[in-house]
Protein backbone atom coordinates (compact mmCIF):
# COMPACT_ATOMS: atom_id res chain seq x y z
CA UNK A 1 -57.44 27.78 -14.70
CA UNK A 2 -58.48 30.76 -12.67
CA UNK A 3 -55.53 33.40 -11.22
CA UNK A 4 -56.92 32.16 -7.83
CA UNK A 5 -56.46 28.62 -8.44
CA UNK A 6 -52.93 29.77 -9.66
CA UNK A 7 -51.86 31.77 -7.19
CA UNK A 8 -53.16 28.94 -4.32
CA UNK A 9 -50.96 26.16 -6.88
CA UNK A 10 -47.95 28.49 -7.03
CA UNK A 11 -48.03 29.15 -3.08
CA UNK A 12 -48.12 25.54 -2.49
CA UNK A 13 -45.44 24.85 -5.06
CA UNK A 14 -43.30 27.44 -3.40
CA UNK A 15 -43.61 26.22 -0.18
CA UNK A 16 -43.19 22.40 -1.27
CA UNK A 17 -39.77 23.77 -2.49
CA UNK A 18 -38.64 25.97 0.32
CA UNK A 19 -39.23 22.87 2.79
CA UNK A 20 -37.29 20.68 0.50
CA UNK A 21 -34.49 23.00 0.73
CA UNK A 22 -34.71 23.15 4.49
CA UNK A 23 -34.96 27.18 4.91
CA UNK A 24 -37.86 28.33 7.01
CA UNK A 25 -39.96 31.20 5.89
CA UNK A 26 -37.35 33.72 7.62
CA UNK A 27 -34.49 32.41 5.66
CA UNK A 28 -36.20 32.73 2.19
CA UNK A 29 -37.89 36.16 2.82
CA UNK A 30 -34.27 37.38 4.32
CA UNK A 31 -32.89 35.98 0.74
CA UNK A 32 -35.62 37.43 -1.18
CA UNK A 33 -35.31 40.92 0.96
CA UNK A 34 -39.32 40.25 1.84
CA UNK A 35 -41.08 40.47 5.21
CA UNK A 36 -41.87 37.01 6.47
CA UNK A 37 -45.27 37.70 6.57
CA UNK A 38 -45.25 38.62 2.74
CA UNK A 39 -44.03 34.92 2.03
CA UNK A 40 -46.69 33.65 3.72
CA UNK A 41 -49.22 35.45 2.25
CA UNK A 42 -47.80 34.38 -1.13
CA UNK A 43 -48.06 30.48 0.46
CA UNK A 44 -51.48 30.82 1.32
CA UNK A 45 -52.11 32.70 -2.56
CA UNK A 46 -52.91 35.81 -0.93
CA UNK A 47 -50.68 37.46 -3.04
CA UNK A 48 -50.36 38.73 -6.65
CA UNK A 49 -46.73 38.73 -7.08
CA UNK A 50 -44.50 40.02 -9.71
CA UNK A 51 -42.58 38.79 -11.96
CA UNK A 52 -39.26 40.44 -10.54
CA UNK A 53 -40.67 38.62 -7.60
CA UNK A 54 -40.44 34.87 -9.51
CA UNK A 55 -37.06 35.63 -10.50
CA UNK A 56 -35.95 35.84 -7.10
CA UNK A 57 -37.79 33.37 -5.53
CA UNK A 58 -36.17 30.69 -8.48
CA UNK A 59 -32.64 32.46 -7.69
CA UNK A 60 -33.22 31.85 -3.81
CA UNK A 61 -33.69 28.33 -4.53
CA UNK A 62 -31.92 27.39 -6.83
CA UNK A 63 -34.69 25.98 -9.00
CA UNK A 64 -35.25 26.70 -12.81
CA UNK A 65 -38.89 29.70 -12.88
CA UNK A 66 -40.58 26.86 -14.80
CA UNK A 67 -40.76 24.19 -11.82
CA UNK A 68 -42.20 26.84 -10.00
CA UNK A 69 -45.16 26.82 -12.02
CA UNK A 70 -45.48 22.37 -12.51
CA UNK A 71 -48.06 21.76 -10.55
C-alpha cells in the first residue's frame, strides 16, 4: 500500500470516527490544539502527520491508535 493510499484510508478512518463521536471538525482540532483547517487537510490525506499527532488524535477520541489504522 502506497503512503497516499494510507494517508487518504487514515483521513477517512479519522473522520468515520470523529462523526461517530458527534464532535465537528472544530471540537476535535480545539481538543487536539490544531487549526480546523489542518484536520481537514488530514481528512482529505493532504497531510503527513506525526506520530505525536496519532497519539492525540486516539486520546481525543477515545479510541485505541490501532483502530485508527483498520481500514
Amino acid at each position: 500500500m502506497s503512503y497516499e493510499e494510507i494517508s487518504s484510508k487514515f483521513g477517512v478512518k479519522l473522520k468515520y470516527l470523529r462523526l461517530l463521536k458527534n464532535m465537528t471538525q472544530e471540537e476535535l482540532a480545539e481538543k487536539l490544539s490544531v487549526d480546523p483547517h489542518y484536520l481537514s487537510d488530514i481528512e482529505c490525506g493532504r497531510r503527513n502527520i506525526t506520530l505525536k499527532t496519532i497519539c492525540k488524535i486516539s486520546d481525543a477520541l477515545h479510541v485505541g491508535i490501532e483502530q485508527l489504522f483498520i481500514f
